[in-house]
N, C-alpha and C. Protein backbone atom coordinates (compact mmCIF):
# COMPACT_ATOMS: atom_id res chain seq x y z
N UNK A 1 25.80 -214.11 106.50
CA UNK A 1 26.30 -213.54 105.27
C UNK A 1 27.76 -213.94 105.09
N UNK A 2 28.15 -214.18 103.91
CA UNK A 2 29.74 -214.34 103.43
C UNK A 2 30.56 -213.52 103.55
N UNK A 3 31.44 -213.42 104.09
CA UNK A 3 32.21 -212.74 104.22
C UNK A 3 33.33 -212.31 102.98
N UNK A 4 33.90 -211.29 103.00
CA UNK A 4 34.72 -211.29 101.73
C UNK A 4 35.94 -212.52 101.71
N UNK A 5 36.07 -213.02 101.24
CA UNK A 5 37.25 -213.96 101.05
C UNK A 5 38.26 -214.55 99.57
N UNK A 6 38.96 -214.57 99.76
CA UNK A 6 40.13 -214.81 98.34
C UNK A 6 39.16 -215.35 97.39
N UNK A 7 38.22 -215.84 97.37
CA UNK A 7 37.51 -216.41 96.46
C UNK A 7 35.98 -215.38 96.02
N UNK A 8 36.37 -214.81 96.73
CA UNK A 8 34.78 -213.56 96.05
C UNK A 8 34.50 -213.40 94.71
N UNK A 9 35.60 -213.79 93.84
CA UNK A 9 35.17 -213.42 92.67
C UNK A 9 34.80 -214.40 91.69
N UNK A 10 35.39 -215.23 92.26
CA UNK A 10 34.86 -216.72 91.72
C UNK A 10 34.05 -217.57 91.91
N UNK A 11 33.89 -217.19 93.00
CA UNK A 11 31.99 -217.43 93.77
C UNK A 11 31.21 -216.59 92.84
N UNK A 12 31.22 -215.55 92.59
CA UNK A 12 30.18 -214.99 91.74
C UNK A 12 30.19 -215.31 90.51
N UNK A 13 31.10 -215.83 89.62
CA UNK A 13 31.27 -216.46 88.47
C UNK A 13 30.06 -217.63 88.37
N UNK A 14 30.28 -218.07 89.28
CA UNK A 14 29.20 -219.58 89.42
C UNK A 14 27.96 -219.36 90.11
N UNK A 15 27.64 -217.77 90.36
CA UNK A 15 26.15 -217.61 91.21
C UNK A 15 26.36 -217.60 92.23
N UNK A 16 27.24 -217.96 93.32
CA UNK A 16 27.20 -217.89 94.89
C UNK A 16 27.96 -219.34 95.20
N UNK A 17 28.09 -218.89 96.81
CA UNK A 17 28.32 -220.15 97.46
C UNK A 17 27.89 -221.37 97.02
N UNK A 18 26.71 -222.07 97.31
CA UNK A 18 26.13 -223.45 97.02
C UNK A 18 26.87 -223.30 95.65
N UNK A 19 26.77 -222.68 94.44
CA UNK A 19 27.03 -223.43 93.25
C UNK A 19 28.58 -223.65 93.00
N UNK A 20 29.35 -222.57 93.84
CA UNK A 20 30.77 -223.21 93.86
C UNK A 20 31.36 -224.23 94.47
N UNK A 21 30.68 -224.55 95.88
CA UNK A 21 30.99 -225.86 96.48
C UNK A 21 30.71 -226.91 95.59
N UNK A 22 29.46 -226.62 95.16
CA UNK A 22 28.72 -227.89 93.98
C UNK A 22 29.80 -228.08 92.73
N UNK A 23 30.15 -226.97 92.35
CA UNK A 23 31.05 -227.22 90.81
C UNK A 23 32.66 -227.85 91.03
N UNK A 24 33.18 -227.50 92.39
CA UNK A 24 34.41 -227.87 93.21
C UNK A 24 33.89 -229.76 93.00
N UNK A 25 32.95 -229.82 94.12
CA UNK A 25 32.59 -231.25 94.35
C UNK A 25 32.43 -232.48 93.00
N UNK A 26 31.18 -231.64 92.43
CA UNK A 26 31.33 -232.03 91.06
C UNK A 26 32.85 -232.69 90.24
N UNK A 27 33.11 -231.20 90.24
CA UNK A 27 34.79 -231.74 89.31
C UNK A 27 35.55 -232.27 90.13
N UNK A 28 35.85 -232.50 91.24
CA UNK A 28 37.08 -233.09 91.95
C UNK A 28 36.84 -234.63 91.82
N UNK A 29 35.43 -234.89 91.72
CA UNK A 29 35.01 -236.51 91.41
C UNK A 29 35.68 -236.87 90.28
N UNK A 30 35.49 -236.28 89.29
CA UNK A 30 35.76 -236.32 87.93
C UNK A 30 37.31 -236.67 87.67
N UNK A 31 37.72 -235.47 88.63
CA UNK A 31 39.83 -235.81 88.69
C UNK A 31 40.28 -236.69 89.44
N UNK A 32 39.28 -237.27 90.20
CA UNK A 32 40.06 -238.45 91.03
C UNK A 32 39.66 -239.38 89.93
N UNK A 33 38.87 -239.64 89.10
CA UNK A 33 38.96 -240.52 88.55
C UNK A 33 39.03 -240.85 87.19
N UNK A 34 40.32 -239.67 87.41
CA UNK A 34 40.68 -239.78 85.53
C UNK A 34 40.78 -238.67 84.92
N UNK A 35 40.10 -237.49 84.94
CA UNK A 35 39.63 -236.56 84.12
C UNK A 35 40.88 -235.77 83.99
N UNK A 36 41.24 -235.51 82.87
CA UNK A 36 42.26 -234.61 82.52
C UNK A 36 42.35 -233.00 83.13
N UNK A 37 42.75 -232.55 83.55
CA UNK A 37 42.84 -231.09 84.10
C UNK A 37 42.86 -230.31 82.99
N UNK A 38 41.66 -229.55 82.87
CA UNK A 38 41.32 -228.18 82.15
C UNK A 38 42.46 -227.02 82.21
N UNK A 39 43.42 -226.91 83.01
CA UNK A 39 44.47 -226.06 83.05
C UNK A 39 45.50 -226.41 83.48
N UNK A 40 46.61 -226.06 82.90
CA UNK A 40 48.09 -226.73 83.90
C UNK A 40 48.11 -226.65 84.96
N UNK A 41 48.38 -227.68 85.47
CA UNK A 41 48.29 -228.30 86.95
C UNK A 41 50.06 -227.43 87.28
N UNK A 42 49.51 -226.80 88.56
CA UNK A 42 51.05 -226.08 89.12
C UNK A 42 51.60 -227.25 90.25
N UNK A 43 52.87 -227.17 90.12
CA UNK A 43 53.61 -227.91 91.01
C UNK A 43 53.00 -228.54 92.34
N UNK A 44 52.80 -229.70 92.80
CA UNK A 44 52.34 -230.38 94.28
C UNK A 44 50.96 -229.15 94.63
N UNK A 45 49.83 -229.42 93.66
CA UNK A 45 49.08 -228.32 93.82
C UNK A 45 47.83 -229.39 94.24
N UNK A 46 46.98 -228.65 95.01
CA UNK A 46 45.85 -229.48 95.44
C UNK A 46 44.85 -229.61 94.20
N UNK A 47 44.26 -230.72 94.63
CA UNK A 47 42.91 -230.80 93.58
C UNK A 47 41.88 -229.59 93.73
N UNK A 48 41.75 -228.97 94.82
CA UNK A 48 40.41 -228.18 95.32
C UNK A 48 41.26 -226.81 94.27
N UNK A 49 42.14 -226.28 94.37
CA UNK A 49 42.83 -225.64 94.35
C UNK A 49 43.04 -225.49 92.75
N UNK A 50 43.72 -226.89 92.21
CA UNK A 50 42.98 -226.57 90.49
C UNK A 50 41.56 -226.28 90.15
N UNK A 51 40.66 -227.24 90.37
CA UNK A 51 39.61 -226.78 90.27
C UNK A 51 39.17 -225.46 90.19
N UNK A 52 39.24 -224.66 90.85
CA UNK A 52 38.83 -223.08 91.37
C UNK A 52 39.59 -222.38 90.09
N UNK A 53 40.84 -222.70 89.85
CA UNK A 53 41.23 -222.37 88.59
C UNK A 53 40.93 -222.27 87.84
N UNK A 54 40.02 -223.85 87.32
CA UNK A 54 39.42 -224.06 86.29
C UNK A 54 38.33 -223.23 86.32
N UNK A 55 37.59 -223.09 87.36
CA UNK A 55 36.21 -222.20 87.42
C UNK A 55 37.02 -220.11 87.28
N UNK A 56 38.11 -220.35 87.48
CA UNK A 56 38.68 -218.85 87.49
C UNK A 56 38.79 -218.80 85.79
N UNK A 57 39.26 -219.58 84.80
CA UNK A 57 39.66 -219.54 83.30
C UNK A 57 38.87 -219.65 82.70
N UNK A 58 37.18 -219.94 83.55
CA UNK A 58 35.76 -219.60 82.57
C UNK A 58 35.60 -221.40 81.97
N UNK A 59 36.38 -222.51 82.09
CA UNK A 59 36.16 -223.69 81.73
C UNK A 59 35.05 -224.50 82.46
N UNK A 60 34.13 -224.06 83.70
CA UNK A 60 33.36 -224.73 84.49
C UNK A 60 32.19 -223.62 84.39
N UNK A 61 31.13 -224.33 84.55
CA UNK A 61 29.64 -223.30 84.39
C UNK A 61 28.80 -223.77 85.58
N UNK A 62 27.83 -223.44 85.95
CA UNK A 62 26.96 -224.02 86.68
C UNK A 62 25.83 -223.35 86.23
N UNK A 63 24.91 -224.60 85.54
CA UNK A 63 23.85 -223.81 85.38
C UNK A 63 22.19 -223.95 86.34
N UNK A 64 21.96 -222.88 86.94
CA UNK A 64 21.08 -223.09 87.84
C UNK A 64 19.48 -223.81 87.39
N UNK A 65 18.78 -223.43 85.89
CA UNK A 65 17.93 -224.13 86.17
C UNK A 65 18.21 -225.53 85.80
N UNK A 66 19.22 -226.33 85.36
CA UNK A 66 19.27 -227.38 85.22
C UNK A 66 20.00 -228.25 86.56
N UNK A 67 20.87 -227.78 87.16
CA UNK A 67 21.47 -227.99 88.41
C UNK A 67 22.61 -228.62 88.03
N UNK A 68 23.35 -228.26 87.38
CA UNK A 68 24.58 -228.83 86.08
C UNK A 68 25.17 -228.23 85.80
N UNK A 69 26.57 -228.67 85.96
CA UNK A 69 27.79 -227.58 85.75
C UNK A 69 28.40 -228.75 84.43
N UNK A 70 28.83 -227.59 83.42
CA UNK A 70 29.09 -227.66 82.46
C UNK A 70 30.72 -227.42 81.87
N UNK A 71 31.40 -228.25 81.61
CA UNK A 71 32.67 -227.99 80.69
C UNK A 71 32.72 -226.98 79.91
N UNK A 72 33.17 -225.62 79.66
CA UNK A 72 33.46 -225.10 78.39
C UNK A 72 33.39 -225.78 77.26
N UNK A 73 33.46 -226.60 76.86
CA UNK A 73 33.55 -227.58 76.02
C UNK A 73 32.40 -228.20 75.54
N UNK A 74 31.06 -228.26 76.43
CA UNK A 74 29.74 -228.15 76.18
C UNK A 74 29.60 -229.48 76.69
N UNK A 75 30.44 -230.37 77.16
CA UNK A 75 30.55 -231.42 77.91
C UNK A 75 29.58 -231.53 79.68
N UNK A 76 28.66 -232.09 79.71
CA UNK A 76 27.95 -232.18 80.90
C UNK A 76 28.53 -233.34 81.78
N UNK A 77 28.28 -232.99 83.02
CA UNK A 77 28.49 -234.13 84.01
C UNK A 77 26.91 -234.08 85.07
């Protein structure tokens, strides 16, 4: 079982574990290669670290029966 951790609440945003690793993985591909950051990027800040942001400001979805996390924006990857 998971333990409580700084991220409990944002894990549940996306359904659980597996779909937040997946939506992290997902988008970090995306920012290494190009993709504009969904939220201001804070000073010498990690990629993993925006990301989670982005999934904290409601801009990342994961939707389970399709297996696809989704842009706010209605944008698929």
């Amino acid at each position: 079982m998971l333990t409580q951790t700084q991220y409990t609440e944002t894990i549940e945003k996306v359904g659980g574990y597996y779909n937040f690793i997946t939506c992290i993985n997902r988008r970090l591909k995306e920012l290494r290669n190009g993709a504009d950051p969904m939220v201001e990027p804070e000073t010498k800040e990690d990629l993993i670290d925006l990301c989670v942001r982005e999934i904290e400001a409601g801009h990342l979805h994961f939707h389970i029966g399709e297996n696809e996390i989704e842009e706010a924006s209605e944008i698929s990857f």
